[in-house]
N, C-alpha and C. Protein backbone atom coordinates (compact mmCIF):
# COMPACT_ATOMS: atom_id res chain seq x y z
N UNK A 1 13.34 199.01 9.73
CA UNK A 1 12.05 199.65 9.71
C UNK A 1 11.68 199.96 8.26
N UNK A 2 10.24 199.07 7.69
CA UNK A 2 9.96 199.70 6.65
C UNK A 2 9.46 201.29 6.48
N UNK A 3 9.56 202.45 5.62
CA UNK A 3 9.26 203.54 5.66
C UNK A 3 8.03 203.35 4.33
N UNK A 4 7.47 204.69 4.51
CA UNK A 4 5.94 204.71 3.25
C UNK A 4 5.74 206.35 3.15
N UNK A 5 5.97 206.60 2.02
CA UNK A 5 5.80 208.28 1.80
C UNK A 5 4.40 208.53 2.17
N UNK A 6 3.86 209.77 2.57
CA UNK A 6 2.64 210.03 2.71
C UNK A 6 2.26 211.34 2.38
N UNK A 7 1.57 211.81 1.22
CA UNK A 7 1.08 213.23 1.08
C UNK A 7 0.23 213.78 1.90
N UNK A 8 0.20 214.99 2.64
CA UNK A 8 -0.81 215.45 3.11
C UNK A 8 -0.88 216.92 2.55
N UNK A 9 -2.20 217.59 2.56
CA UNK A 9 -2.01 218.93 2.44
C UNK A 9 -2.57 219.81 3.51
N UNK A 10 -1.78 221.04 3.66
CA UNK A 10 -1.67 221.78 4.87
C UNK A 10 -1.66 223.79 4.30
N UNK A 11 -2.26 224.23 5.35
CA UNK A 11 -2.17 225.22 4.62
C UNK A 11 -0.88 226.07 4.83
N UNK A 12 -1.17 227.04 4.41
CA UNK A 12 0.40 227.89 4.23
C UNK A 12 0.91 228.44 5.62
N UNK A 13 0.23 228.45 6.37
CA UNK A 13 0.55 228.62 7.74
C UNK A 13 1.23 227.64 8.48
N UNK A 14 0.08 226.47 8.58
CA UNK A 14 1.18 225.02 8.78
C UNK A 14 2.27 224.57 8.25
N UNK A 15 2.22 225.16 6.67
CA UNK A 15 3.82 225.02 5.94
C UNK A 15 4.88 225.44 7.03
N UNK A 16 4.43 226.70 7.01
CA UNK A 16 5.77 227.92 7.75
C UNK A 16 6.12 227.64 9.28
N UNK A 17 4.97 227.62 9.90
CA UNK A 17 5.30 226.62 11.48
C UNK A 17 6.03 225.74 11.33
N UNK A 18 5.63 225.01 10.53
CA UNK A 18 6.55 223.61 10.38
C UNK A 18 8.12 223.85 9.97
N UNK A 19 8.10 224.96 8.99
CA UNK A 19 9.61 225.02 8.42
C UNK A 19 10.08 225.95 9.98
N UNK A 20 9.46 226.61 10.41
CA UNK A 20 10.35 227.49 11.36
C UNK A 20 10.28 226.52 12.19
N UNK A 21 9.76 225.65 12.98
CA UNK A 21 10.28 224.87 14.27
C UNK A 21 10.91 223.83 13.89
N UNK A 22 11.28 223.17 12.80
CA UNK A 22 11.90 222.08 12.12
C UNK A 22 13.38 222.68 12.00
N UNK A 23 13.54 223.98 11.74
CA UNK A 23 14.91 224.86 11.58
C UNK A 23 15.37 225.21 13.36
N UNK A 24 14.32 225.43 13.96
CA UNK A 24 14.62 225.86 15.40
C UNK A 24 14.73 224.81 15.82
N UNK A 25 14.43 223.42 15.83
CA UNK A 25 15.20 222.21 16.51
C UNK A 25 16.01 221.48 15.90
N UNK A 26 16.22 222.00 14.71
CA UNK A 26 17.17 221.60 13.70
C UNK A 26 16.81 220.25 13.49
N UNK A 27 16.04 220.16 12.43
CA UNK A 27 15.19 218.80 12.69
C UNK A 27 15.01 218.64 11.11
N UNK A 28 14.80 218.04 10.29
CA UNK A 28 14.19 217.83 9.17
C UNK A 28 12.70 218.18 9.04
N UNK A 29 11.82 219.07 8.29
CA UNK A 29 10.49 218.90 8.81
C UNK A 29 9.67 217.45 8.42
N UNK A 30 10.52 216.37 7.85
CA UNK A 30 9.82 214.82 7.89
C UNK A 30 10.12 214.41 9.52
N UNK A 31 10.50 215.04 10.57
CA UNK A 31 11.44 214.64 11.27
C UNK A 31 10.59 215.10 12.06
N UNK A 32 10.38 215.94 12.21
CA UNK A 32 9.43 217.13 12.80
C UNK A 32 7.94 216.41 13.24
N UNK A 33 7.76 216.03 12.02
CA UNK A 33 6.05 215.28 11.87
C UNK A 33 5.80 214.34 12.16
N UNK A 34 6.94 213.36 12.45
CA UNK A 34 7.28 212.25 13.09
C UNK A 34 7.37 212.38 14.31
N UNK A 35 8.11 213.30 14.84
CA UNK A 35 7.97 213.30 16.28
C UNK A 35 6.32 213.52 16.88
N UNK A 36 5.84 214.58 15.98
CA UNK A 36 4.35 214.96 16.56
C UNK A 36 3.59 213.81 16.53
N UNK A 37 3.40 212.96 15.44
CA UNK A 37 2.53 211.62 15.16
C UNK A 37 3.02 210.90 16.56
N UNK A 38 4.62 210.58 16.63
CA UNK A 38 4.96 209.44 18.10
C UNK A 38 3.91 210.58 19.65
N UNK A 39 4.43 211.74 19.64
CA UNK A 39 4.15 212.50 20.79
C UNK A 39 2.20 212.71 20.93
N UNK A 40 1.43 212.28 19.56
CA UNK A 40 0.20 212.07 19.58
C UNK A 40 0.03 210.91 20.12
N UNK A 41 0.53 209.92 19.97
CA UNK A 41 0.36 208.04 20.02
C UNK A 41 0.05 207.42 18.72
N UNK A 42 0.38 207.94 17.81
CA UNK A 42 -0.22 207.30 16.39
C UNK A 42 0.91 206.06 16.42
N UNK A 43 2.28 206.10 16.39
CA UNK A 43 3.21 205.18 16.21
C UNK A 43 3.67 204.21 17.89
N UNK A 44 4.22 203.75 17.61
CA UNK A 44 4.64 202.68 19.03
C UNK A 44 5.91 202.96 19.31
N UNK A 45 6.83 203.85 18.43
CA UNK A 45 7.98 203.89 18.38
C UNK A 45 8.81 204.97 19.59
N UNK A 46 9.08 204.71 20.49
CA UNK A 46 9.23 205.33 21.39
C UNK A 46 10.00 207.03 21.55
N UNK A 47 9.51 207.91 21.74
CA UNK A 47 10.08 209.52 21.73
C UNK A 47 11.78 209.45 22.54
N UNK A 48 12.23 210.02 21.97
CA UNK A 48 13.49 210.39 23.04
C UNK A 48 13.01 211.84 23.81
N UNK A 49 13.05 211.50 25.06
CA UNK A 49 13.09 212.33 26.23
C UNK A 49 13.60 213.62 26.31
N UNK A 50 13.14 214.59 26.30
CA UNK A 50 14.07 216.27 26.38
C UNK A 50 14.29 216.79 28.09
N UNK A 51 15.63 217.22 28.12
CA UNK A 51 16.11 217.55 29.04
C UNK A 51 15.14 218.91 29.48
N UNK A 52 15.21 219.67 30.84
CA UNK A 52 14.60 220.62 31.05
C UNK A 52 15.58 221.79 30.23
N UNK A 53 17.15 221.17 29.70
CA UNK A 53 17.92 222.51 29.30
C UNK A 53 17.27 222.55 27.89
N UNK A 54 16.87 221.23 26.81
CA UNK A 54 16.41 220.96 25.98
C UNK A 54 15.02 222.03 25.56
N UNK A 55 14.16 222.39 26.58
CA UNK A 55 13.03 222.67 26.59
C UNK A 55 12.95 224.59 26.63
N UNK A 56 14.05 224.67 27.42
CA UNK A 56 14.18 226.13 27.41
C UNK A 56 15.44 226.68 26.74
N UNK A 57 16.26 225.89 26.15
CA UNK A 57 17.38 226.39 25.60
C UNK A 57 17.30 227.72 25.18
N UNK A 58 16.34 227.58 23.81
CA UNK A 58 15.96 228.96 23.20
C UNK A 58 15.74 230.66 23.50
N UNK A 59 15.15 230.00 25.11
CA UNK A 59 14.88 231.17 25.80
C UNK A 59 16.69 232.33 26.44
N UNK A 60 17.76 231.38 26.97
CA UNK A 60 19.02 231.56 27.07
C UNK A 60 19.58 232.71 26.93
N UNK A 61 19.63 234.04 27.25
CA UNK A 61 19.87 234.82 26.29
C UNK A 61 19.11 236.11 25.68
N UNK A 62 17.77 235.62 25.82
CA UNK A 62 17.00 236.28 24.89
C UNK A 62 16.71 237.12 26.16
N UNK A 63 16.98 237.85 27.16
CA UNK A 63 16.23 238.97 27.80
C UNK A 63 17.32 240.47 27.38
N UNK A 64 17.31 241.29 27.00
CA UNK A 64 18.06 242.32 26.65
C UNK A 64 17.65 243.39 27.56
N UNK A 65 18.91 244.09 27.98
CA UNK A 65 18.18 245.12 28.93
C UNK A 65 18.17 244.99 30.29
N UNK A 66 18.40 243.91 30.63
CA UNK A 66 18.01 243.46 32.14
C UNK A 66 19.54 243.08 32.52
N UNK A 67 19.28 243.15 34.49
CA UNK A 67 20.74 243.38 35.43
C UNK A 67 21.15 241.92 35.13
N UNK A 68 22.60 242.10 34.94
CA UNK A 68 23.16 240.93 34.42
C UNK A 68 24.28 239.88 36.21
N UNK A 69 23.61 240.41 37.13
CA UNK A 69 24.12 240.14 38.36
C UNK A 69 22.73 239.65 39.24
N UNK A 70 21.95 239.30 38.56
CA UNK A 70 20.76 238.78 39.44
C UNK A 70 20.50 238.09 40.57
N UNK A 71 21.45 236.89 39.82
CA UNK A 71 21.35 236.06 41.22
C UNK A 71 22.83 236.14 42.05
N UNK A 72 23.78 237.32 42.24
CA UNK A 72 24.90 237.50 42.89
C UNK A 72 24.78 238.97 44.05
N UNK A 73 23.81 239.45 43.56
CA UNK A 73 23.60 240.95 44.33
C UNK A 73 22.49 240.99 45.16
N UNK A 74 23.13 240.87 46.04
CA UNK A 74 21.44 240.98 47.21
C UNK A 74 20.42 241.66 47.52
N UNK A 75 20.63 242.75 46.62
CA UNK A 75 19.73 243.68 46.81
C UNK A 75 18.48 243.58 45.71
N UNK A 76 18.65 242.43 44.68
CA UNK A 76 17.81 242.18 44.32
C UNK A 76 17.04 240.89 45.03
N UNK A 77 17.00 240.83 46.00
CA UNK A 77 16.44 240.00 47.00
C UNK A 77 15.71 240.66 47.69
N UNK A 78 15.76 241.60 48.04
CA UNK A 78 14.82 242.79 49.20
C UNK A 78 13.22 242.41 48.62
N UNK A 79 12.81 241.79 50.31
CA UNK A 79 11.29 241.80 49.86
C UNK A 79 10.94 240.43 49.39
N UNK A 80 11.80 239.67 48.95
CA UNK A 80 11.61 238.21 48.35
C UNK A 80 10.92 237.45 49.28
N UNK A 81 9.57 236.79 49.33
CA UNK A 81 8.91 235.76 50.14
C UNK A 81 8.48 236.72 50.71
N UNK A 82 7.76 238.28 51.29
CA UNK A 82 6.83 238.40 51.57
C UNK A 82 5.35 238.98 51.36
């Protein structure tokens, strides 16, 4: 595959989006912008597919505070479906 540098300019907001979700998928942010261009249709080059664990990974974890027996205790079931 031939490659071709390309300047664009973006403002300082788009900088920082870009560096924080390029770090949160651990991605290069050239890597990053590439995926968005394939996931627009600009390129032909086909996306690799994300798992549903892929999509919510991040989330994993992140509730603090909350019963850590949710889905084992039935009593948080009372009332469910009606």
């Amino acid at each position: 595959m031939q490659t071709e540098i390309h300047a664009i300019r973006v403002s300082n907001s788009e900088r920082a989006s870009n560096r924080k979700y390029a770090k949160q998928e651990k991605l290069s942010q050239g890597d990053l912008v590439r995926r968005a261009l394939r996931a627009y249709g600009v390129t032909s080059e086909p996306t690799k597919a994300k798992s549903g664990y892929d999509v919510i990974k991040h989330l994993i974890g992140s509730c603090k505070g909350v019963s850590t027996d949710l889905t084992t205790n039935p009593k948080h079931m009372e009332g469910y479906g009606r």
